[in-house]
C-alpha atoms as a PDB file:
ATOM      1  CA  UNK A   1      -6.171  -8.879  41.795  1.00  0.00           C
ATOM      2  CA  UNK A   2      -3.812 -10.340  39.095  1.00  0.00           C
ATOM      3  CA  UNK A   3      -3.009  -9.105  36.072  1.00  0.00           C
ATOM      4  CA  UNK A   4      -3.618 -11.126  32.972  1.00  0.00           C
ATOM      5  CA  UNK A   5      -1.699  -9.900  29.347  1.00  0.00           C
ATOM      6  CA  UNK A   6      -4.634  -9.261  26.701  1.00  0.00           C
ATOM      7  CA  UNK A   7      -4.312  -8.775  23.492  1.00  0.00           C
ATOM      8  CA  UNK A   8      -6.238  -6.329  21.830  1.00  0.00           C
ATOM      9  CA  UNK A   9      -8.570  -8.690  20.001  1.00  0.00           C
ATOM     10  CA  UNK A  10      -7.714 -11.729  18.584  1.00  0.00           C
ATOM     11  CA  UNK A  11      -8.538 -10.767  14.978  1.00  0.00           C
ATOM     12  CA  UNK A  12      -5.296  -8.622  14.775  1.00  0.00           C
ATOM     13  CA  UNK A  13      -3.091 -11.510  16.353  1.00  0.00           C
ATOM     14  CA  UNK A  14      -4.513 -13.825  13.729  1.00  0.00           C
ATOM     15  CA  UNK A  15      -3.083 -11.236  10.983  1.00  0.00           C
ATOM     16  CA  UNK A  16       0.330 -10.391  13.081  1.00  0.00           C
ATOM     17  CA  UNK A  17       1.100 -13.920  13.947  1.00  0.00           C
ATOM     18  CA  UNK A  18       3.385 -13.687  17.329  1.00  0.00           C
ATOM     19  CA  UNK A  19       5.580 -10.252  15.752  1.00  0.00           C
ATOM     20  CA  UNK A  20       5.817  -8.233  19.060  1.00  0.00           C
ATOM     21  CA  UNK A  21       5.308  -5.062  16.834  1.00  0.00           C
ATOM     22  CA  UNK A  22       1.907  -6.170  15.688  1.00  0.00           C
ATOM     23  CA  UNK A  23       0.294  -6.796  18.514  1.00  0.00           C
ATOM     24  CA  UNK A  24       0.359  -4.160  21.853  1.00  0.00           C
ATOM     25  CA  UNK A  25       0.375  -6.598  25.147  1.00  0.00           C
ATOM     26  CA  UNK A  26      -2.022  -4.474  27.770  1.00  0.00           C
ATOM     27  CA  UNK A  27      -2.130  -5.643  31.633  1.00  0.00           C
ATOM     28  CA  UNK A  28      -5.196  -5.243  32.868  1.00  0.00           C
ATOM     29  CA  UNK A  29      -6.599  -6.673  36.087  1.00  0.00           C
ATOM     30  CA  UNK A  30      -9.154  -9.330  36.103  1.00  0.00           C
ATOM     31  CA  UNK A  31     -11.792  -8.182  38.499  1.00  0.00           C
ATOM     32  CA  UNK A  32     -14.192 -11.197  40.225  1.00  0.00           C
ATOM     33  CA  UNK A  33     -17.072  -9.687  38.897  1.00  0.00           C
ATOM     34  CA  UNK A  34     -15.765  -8.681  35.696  1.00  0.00           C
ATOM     35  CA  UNK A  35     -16.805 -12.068  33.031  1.00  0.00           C
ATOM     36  CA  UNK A  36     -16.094 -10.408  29.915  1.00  0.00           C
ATOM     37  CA  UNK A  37     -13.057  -9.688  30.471  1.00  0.00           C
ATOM     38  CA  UNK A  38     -11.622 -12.869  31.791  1.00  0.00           C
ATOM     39  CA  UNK A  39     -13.969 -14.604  28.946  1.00  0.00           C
ATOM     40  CA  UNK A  40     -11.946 -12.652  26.434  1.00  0.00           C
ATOM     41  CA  UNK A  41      -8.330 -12.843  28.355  1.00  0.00           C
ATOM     42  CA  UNK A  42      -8.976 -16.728  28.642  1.00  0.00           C
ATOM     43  CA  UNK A  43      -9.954 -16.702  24.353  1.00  0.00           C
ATOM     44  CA  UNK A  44      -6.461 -14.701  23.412  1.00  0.00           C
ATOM     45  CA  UNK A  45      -4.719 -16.747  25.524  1.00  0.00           C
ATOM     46  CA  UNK A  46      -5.907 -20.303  24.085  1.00  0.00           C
ATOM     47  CA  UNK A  47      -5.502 -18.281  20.932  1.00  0.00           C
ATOM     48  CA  UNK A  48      -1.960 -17.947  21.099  1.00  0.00           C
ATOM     49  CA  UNK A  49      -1.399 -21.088  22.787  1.00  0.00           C
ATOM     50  CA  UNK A  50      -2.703 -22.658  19.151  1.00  0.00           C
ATOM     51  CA  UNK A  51      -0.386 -20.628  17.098  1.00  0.00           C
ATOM     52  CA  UNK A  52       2.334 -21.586  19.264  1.00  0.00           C
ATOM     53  CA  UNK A  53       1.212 -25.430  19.078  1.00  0.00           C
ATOM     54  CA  UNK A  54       0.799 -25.350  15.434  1.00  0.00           C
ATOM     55  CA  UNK A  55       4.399 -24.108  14.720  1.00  0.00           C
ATOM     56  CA  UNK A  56       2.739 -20.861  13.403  1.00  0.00           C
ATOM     57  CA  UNK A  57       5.265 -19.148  15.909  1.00  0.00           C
ATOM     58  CA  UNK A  58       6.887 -19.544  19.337  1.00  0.00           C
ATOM     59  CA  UNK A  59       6.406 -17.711  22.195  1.00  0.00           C
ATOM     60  CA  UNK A  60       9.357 -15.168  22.509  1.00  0.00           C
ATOM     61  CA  UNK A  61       9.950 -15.653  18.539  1.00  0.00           C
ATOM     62  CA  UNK A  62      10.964 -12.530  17.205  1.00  0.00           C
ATOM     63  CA  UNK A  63       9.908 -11.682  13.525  1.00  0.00           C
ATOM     64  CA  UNK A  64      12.039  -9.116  11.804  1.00  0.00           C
ATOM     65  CA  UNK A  65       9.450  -6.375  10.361  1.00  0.00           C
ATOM     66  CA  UNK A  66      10.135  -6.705   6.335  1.00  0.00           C
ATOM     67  CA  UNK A  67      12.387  -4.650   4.737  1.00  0.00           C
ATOM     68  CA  UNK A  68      11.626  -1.622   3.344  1.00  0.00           C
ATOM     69  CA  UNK A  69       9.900  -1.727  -0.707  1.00  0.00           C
ATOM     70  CA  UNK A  70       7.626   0.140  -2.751  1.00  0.00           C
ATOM     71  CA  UNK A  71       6.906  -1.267  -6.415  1.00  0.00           C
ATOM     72  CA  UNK A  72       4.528   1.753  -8.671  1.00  0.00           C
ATOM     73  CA  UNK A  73       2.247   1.121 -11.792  1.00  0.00           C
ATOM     74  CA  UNK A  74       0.830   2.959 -14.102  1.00  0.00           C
ATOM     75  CA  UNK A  75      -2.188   1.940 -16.783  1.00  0.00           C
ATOM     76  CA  UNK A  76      -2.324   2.279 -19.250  1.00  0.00           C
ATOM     77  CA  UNK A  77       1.130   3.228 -20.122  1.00  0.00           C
ATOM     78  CA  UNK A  78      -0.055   5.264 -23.456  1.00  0.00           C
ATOM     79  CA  UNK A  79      -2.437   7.659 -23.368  1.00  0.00           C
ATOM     80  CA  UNK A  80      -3.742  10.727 -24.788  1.00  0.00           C
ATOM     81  CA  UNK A  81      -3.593  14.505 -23.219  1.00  0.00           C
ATOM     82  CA  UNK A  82      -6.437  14.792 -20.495  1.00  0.00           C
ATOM     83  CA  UNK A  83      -6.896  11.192 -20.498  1.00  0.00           C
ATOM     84  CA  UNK A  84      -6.420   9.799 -16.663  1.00  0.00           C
ATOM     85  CA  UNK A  85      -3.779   7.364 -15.628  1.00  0.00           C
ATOM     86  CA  UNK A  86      -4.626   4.818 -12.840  1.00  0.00           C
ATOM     87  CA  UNK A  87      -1.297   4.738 -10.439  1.00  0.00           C
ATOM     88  CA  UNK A  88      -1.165   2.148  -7.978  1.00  0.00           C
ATOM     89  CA  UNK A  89       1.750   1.438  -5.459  1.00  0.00           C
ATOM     90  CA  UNK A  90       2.106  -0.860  -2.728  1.00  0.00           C
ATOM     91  CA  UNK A  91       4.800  -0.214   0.005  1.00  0.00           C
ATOM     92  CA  UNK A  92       5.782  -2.778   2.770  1.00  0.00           C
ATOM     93  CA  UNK A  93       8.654  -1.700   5.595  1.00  0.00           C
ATOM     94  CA  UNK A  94       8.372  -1.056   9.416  1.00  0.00           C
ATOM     95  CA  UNK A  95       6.652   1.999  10.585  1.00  0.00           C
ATOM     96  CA  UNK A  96       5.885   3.415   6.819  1.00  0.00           C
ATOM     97  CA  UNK A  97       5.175   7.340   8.030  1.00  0.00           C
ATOM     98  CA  UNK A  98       4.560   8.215   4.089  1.00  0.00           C
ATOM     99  CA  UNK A  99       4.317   7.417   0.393  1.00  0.00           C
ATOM    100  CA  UNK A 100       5.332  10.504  -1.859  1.00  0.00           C
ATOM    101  CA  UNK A 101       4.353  10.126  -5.631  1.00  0.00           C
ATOM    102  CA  UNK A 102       5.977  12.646  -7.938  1.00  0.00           C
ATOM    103  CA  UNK A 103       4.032  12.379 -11.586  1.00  0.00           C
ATOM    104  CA  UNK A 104       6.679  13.631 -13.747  1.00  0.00           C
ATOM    105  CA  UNK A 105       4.661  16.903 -14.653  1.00  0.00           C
ATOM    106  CA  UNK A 106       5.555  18.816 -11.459  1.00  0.00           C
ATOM    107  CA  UNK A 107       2.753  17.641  -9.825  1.00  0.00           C
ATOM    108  CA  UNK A 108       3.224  15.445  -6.687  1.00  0.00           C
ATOM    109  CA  UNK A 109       0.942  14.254  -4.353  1.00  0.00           C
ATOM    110  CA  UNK A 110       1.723  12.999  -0.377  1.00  0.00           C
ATOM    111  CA  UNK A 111      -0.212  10.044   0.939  1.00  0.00           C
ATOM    112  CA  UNK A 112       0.363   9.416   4.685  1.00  0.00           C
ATOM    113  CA  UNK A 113       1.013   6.406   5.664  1.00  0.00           C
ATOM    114  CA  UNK A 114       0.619   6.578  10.101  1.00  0.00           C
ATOM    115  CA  UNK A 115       3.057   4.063  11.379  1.00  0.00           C
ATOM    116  CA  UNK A 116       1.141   0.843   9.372  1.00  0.00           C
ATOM    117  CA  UNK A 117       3.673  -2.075   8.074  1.00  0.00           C
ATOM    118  CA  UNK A 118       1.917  -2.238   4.333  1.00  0.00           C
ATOM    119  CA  UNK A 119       0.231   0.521   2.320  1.00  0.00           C
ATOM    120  CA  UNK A 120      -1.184   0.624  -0.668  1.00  0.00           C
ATOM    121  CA  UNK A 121      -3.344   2.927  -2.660  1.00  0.00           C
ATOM    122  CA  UNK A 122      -4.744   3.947  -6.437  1.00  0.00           C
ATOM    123  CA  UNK A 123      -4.421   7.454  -7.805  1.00  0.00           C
ATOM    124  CA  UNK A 124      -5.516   9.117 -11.133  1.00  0.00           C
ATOM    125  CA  UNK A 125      -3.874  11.354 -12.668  1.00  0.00           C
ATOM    126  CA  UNK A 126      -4.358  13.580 -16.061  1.00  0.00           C
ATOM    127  CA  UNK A 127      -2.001  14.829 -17.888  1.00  0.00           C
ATOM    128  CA  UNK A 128      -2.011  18.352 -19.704  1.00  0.00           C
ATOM    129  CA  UNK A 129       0.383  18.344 -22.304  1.00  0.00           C
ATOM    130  CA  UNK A 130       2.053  15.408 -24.237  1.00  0.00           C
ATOM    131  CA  UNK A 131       5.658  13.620 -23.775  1.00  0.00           C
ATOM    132  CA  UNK A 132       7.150  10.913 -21.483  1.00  0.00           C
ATOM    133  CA  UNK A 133       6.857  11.015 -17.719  1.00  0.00           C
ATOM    134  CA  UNK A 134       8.543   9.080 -15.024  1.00  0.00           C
ATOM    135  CA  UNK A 135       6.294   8.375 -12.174  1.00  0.00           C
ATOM    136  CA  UNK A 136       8.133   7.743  -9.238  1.00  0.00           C
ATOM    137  CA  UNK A 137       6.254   6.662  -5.611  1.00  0.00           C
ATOM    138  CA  UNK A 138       8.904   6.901  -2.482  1.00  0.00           C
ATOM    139  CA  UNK A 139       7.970   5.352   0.885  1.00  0.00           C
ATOM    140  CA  UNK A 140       9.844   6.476   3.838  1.00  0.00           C
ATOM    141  CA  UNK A 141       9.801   4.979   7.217  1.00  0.00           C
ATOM    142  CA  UNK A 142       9.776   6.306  10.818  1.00  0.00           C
ATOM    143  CA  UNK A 143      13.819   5.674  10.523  1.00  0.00           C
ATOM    144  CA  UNK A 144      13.613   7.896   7.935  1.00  0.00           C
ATOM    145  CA  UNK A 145      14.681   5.343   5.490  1.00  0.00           C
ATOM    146  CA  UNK A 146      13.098   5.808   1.948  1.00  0.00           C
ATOM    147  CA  UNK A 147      13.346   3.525  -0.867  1.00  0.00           C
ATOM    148  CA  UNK A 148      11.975   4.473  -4.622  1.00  0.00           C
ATOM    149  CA  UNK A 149      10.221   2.656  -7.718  1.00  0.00           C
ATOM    150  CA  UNK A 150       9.911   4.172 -10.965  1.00  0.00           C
ATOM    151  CA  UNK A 151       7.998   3.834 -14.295  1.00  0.00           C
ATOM    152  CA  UNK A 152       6.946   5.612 -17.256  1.00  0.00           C
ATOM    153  CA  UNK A 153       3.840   6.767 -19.257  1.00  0.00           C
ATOM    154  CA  UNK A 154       3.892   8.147 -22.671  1.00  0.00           C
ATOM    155  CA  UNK A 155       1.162  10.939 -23.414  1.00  0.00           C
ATOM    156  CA  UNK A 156       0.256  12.079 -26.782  1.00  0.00           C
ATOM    157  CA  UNK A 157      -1.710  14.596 -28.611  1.00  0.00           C
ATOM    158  CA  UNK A 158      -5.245  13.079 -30.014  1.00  0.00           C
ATOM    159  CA  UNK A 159      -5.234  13.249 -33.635  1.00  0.00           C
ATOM    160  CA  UNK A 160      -7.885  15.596 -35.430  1.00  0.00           C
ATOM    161  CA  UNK A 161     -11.231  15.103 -36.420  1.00  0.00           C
ATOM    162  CA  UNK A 162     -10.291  15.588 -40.048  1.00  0.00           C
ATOM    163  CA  UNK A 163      -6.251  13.842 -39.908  1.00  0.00           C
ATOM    164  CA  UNK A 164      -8.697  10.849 -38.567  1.00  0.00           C
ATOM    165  CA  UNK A 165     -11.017  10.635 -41.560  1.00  0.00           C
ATOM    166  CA  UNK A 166      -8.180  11.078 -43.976  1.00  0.00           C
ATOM    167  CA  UNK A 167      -6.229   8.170 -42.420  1.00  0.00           C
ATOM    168  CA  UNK A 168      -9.738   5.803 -42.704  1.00  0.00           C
ATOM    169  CA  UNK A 169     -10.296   6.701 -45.739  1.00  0.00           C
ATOM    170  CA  UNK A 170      -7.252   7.780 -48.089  1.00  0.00           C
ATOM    171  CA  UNK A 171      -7.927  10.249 -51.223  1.00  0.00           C
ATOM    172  CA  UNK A 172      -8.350   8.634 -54.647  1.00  0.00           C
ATOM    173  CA  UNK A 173      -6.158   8.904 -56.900  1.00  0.00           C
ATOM    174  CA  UNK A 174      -6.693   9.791 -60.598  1.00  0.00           C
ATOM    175  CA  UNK A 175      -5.256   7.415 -63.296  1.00  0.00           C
ATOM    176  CA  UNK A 176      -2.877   9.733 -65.669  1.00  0.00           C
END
């Protein structure tokens, strides 16, 4: 019996190029009557032998995981009380363990992130009384690194039923 490294499936190696943290290397003995397996150990490993051939990556490369970043948006940036707010963030780093968005209005909201290398995710939010408000989204990694990204949405108070009519349609005015 000889062990063979598999990779998990080749789907995930395509995505993780040759980065030793994207891809878990599993012996597992190749039994005689056991086709599947070897079928699928003999696939990874002409897989990888094409990245390697096509300068996609080298065997023994080592790819540094990206640094740590989170960028937040908010849209629109002006609305009215009660009206949502889409937030979207995206957050790339090694081992992200969570994404903590703080809305400005006290209300914050924890999105876990389990070890993954990118996250990203869409919230909405409504707001209850008018002003400014910094959104801010933090990611923090398994080092317990955490990085920050800011913006701001401006919430005001809808205008009346009657302010609205008098705007479209001023008063007339009376000659002297």
């Amino acid at each position: 019996m000889r062990p063979v490294n598999v990779l998990p499936h080749a789907s995930a190696a395509a995505s993780a190029g040759c980065r030793s943290n994207g891809i878990a290397d599993v012996s597992a003995p190749v039994l005689p009557g056991n086709t599947r397996r070897r079928t699928r150990a003999r696939e990874v490993a002409v897989f990888c032998l094409a990245l390697a051939l096509s300068g996609a990556c080298s065997f023994g490369e080592v790819i540094e995981p990206p640094d740590l970043a989170i960028t937040v948006t908010a849209q629109p940036a002006s609305a009215l009380v009660g009206d949502s707010v889409v937030v979207r963030f995206s957050a790339t780093g090694p081992s992200l363990s969570s994404v903590l968005l703080a809305y400005g209005d006290g209300e914050t909201e924890l999105v876990g992130t389990s070890g993954a290398s990118t996250a990203n995710g869409t919230r909405r939010h409504a707001y209850a009384t008018a002003g400014t408000f910094e959104i801010s989204a933090a990611a923090t990694s398994a080092e317990e690194q955490t990085v920050t990204a800011r913006t701001t949405v401006v919430i005001r108070v809808a205008a009346s039923a009657d302010a609205a009519r008098r705007e479209a349609s001023p008063a007339p005015r009376h000659a002297p």
